[in-house]
C-alpha atoms as a PDB file:
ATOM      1  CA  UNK A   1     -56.972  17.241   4.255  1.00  0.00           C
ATOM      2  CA  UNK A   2     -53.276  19.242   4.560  1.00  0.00           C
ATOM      3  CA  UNK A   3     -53.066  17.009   7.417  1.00  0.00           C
ATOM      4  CA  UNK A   4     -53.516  14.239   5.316  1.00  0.00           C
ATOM      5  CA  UNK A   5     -51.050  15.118   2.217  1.00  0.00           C
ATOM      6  CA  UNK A   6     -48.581  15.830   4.744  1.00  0.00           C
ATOM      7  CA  UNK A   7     -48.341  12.348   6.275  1.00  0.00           C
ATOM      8  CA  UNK A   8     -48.527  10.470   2.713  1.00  0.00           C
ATOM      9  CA  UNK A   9     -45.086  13.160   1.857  1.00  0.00           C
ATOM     10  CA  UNK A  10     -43.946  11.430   5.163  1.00  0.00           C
ATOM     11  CA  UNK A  11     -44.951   7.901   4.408  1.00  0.00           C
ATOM     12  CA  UNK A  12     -43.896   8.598   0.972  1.00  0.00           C
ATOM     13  CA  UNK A  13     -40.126   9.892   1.914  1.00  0.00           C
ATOM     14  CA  UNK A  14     -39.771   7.232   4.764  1.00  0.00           C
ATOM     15  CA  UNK A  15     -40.752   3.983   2.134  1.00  0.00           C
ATOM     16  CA  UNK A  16     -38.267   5.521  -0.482  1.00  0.00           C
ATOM     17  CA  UNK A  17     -35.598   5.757   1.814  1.00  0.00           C
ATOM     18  CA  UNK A  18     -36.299   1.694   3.156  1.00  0.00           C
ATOM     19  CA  UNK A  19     -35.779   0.594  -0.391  1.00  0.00           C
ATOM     20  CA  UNK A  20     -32.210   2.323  -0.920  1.00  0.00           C
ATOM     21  CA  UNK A  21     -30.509  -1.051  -2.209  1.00  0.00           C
ATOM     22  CA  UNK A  22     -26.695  -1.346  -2.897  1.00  0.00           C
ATOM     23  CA  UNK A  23     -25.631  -3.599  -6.127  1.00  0.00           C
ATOM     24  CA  UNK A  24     -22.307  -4.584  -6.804  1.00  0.00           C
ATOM     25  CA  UNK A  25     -21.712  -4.648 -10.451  1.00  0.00           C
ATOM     26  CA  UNK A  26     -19.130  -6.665 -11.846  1.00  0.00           C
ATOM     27  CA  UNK A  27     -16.095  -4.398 -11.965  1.00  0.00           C
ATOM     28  CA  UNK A  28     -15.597  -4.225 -15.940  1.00  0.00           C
ATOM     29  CA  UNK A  29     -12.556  -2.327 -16.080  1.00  0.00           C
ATOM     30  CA  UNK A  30     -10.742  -3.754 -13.596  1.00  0.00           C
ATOM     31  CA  UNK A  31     -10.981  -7.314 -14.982  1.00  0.00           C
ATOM     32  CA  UNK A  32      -9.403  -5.951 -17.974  1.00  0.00           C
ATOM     33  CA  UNK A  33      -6.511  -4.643 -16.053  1.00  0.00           C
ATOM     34  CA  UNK A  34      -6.262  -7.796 -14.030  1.00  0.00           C
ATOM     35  CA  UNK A  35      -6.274  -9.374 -17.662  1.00  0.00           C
ATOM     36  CA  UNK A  36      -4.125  -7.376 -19.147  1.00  0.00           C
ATOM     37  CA  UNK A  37      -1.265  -7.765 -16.047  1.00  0.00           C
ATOM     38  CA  UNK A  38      -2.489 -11.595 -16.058  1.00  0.00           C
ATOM     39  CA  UNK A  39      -1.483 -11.899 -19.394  1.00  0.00           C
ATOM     40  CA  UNK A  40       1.231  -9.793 -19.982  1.00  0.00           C
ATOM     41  CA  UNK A  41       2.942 -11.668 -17.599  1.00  0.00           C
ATOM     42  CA  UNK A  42       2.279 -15.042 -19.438  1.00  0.00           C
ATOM     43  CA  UNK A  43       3.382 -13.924 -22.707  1.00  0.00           C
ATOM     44  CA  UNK A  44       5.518 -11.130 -22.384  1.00  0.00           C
ATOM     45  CA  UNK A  45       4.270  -7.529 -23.739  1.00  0.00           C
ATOM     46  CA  UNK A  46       1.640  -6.728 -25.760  1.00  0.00           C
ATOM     47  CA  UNK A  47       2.709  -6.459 -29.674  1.00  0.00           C
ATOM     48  CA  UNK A  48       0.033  -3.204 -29.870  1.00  0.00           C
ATOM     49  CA  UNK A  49       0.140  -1.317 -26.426  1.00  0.00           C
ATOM     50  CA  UNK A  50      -2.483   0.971 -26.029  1.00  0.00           C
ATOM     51  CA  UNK A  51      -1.846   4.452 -25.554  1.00  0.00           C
ATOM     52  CA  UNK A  52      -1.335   5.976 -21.905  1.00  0.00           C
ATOM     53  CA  UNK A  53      -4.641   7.432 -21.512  1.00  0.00           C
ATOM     54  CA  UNK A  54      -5.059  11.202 -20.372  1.00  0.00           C
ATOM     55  CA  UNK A  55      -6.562  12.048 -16.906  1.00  0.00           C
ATOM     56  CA  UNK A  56     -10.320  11.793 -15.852  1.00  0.00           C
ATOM     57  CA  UNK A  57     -12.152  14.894 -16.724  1.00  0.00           C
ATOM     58  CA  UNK A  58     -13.555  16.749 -13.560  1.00  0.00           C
ATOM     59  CA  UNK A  59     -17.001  15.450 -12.100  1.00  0.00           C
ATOM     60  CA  UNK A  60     -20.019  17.304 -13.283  1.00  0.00           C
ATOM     61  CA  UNK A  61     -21.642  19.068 -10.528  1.00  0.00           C
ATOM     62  CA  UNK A  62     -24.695  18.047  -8.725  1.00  0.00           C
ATOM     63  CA  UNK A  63     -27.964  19.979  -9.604  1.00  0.00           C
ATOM     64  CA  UNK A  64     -29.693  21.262  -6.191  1.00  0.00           C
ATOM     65  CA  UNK A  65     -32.629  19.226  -6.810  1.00  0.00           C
ATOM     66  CA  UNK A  66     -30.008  16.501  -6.164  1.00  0.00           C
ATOM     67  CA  UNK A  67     -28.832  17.711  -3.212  1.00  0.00           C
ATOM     68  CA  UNK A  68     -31.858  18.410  -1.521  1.00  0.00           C
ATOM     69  CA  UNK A  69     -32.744  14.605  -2.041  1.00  0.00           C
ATOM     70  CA  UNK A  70     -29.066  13.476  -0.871  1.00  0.00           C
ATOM     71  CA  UNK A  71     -30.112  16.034   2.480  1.00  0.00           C
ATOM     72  CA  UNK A  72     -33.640  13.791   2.840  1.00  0.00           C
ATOM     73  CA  UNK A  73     -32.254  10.717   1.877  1.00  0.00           C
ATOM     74  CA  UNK A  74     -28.469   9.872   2.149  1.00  0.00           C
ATOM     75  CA  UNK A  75     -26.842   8.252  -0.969  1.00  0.00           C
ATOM     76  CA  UNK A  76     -25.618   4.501  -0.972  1.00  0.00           C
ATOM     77  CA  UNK A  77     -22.499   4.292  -2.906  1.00  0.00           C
ATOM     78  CA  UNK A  78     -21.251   0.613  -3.372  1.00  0.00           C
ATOM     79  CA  UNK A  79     -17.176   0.841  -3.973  1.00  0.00           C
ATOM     80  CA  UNK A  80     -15.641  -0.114  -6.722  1.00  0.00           C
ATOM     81  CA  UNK A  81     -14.465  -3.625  -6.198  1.00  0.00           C
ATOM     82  CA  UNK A  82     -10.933  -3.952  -6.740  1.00  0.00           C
ATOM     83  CA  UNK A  83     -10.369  -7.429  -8.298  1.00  0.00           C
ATOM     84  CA  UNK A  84      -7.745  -9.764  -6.941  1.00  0.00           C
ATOM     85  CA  UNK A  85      -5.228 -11.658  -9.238  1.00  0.00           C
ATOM     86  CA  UNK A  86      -2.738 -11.781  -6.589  1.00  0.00           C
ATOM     87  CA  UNK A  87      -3.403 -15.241  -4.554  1.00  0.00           C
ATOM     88  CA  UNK A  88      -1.210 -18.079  -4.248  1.00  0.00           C
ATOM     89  CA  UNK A  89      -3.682 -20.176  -6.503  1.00  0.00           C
ATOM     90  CA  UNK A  90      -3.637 -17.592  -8.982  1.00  0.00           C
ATOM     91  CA  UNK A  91       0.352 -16.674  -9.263  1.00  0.00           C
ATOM     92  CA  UNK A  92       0.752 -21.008  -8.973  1.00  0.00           C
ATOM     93  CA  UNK A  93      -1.596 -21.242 -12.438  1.00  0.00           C
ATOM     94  CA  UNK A  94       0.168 -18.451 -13.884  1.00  0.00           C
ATOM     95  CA  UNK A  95       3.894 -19.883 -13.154  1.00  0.00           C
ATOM     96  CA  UNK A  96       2.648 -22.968 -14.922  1.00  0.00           C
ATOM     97  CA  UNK A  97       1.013 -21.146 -17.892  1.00  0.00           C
ATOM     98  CA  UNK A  98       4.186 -19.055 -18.350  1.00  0.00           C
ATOM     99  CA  UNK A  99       6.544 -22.428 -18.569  1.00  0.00           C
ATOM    100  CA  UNK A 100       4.012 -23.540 -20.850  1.00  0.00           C
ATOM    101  CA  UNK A 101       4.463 -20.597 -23.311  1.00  0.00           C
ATOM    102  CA  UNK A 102       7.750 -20.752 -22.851  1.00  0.00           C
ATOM    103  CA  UNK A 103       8.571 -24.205 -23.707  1.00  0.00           C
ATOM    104  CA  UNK A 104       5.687 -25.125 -25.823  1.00  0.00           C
ATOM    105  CA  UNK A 105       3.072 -22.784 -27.163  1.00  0.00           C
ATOM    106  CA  UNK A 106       4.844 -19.753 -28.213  1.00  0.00           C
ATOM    107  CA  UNK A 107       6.662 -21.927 -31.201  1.00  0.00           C
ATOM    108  CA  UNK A 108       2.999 -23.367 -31.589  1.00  0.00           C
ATOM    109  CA  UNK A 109       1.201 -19.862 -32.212  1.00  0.00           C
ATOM    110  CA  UNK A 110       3.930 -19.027 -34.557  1.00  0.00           C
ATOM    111  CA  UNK A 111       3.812 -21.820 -36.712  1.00  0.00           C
ATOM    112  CA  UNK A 112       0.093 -21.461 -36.645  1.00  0.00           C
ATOM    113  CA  UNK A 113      -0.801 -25.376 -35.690  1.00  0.00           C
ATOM    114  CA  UNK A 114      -2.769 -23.593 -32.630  1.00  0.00           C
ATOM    115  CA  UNK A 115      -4.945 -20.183 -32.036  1.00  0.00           C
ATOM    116  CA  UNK A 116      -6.877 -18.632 -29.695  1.00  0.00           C
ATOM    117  CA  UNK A 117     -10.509 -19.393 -29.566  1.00  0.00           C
ATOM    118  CA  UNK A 118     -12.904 -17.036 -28.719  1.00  0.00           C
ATOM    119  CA  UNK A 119     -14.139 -18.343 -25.241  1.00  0.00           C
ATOM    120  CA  UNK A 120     -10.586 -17.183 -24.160  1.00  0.00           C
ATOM    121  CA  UNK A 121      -8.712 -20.884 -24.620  1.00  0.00           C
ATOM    122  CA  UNK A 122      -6.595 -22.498 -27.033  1.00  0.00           C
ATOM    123  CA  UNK A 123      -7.266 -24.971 -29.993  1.00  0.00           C
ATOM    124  CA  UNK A 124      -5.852 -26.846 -32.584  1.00  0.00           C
ATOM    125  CA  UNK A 125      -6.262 -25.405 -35.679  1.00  0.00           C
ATOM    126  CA  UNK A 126      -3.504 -26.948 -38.110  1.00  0.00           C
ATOM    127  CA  UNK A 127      -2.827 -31.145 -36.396  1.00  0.00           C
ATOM    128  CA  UNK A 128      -1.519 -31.984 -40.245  1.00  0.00           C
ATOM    129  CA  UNK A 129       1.353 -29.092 -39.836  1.00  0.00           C
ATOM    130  CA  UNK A 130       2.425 -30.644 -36.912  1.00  0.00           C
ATOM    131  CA  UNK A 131       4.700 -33.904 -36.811  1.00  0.00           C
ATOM    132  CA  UNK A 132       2.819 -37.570 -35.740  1.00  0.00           C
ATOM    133  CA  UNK A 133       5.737 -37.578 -33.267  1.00  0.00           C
ATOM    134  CA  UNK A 134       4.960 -34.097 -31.513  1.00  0.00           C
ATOM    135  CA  UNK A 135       1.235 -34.236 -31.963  1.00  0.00           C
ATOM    136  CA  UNK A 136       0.177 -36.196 -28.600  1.00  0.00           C
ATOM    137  CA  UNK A 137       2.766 -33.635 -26.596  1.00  0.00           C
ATOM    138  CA  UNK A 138       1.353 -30.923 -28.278  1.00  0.00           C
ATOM    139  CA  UNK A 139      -2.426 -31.672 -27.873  1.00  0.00           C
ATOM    140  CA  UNK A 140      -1.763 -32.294 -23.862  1.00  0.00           C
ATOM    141  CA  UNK A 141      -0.060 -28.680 -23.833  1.00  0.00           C
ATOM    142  CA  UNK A 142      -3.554 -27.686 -25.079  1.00  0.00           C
ATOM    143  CA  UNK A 143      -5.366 -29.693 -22.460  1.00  0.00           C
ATOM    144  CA  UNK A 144      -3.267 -28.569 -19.667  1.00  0.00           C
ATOM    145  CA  UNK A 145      -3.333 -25.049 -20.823  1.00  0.00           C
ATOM    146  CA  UNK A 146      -7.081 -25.174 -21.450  1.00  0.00           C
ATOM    147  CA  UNK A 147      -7.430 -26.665 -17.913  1.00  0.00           C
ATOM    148  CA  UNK A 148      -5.473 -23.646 -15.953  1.00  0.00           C
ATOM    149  CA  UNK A 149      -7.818 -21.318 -17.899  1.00  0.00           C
ATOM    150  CA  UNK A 150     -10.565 -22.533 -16.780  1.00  0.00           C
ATOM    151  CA  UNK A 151      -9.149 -22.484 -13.207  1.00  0.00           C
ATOM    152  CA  UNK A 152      -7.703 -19.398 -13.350  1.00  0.00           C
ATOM    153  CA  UNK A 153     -11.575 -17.463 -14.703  1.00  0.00           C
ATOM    154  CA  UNK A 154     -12.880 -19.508 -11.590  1.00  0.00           C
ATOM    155  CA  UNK A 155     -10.590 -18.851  -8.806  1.00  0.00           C
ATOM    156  CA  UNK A 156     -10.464 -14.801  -9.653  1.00  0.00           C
ATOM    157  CA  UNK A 157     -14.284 -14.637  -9.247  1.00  0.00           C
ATOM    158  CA  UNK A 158     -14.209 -17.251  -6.129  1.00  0.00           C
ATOM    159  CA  UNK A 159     -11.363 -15.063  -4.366  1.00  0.00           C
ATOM    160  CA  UNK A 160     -12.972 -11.977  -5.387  1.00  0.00           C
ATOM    161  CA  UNK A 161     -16.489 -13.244  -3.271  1.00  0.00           C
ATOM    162  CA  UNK A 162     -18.867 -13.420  -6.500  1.00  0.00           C
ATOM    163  CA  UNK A 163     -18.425 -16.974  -8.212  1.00  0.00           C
ATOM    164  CA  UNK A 164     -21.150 -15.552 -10.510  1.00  0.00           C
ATOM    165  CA  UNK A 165     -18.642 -13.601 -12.055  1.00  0.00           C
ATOM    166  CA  UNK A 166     -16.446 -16.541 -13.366  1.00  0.00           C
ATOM    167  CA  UNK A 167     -18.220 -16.116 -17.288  1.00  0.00           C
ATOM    168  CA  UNK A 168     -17.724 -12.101 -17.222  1.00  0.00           C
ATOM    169  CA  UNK A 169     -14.177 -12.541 -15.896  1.00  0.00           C
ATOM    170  CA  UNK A 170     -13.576 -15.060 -18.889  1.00  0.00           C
ATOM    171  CA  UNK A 171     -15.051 -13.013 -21.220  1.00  0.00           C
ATOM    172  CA  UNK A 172     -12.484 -10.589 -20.378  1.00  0.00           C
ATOM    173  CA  UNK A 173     -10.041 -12.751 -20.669  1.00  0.00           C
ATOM    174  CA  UNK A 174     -10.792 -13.346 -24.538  1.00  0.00           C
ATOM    175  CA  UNK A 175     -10.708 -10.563 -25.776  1.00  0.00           C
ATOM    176  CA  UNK A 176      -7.308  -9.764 -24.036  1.00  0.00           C
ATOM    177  CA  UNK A 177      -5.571 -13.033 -25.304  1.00  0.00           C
ATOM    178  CA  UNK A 178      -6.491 -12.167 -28.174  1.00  0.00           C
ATOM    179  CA  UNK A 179      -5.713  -8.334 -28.066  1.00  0.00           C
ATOM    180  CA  UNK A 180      -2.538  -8.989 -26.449  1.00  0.00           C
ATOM    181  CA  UNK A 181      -1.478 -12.369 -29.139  1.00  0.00           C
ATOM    182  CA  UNK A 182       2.002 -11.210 -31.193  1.00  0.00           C
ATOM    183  CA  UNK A 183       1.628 -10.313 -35.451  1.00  0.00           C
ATOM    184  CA  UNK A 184       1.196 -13.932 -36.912  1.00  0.00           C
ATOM    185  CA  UNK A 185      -0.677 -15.894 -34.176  1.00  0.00           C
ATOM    186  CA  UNK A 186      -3.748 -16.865 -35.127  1.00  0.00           C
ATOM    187  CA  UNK A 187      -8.254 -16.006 -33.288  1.00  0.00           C
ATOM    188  CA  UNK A 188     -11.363 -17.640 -33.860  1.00  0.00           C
ATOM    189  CA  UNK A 189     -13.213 -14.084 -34.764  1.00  0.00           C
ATOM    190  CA  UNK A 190     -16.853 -14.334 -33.336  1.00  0.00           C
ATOM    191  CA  UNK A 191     -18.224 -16.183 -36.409  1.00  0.00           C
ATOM    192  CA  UNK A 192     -15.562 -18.961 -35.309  1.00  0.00           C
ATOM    193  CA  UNK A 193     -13.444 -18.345 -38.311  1.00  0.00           C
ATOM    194  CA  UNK A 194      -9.220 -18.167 -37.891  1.00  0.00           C
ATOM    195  CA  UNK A 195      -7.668 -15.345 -38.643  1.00  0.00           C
ATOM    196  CA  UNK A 196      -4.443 -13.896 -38.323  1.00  0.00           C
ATOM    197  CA  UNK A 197      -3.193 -11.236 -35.897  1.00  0.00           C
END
């Protein structure tokens, strides 16, 4: 009978350790710093900069139960996935974005005749404010700009190896476009309602 409990401890131990699997979440706070640079660089600096933030407090140490196990069965660790922004694609979407803002939609978000929505693009949201004349340039600049967006959400999670991660990485995206807009430009808050930064 020891004989017995011994070899299902054995079994036991050796099944655990076949099922150690390694999952690669997506990489939360490194999209937002990939946003945040991404960004920044499209519109200039943020109007409400966050705060440097103080260092990482010191690792909690391990219990010995915890060691023991890490002694019978060795840890799996899956890195931290460092996300990407840096491709050709990416910087070639970006140069055009920036030109964009630059010639077009900063004026746009000040005068308020466009806003961020909250699937991290741009919409109209005053066509009456804006001249008959300007209105077909203006609603092309939101086409185009809508268009690189999309592009941009998809190539970071393509050139990052998980496509899956194209809706997280947009998600992302939102909330920094819209944390990083200037005083005056206008969101969709989550009710799709405009307000005003």
């Amino acid at each position: 009978m020891k004989r017995f409990g011994v070899f299902l401890l054995a079994l036991g131990l050796t099944l655990l350790s076949a099922c150690v699997t390694i999952n690669v979440y997506f990489p939360a706070a490194a999209a937002e710093k990939a946003a945040e640079q991404f960004i920044g660089k499209v519109i200039g600096e943020a109007a409400d900069a966050d705060p440097p933030k103080s260092g990482d407090a010191p690792a909690p140490r391990q219990p010995p139960q915890a060691s023991l196990l890490d002694l019978l069965i060795p840890a799996a660790h899956a890195a931290e996935p460092d996300l990407n922004i840096q491709t050709p694609a990416v910087r070639e979407i970006q140069a055009r974005m920036k030109q964009r803002f630059d010639t077009t939609l900063t004026k746009a978000f000040a005068a308020g005749t466009i806003g961020m929505t909250g699937n991290g693009l741009v919409a109209m949201r005053d066509a009456a404010s804006v001249p008959l004349s300007e209105r077909a340039a203006l609603t092309q600049a939101l086409a185009d700009e809508n268009r690189d967006r999309a592009a941009v959400y998809r190539e970071i999670a393509v050139a990052n190896g998980h496509p899956e991660w194209e809706s997280q990485i947009q998600s992302t995206f939102a909330r920094q476009w819209i944390e990083r807009a200037r005083p005056g430009w206008y969101y969709q808050d989550p009710t799709g309602s405009w307000k005003q930064r």
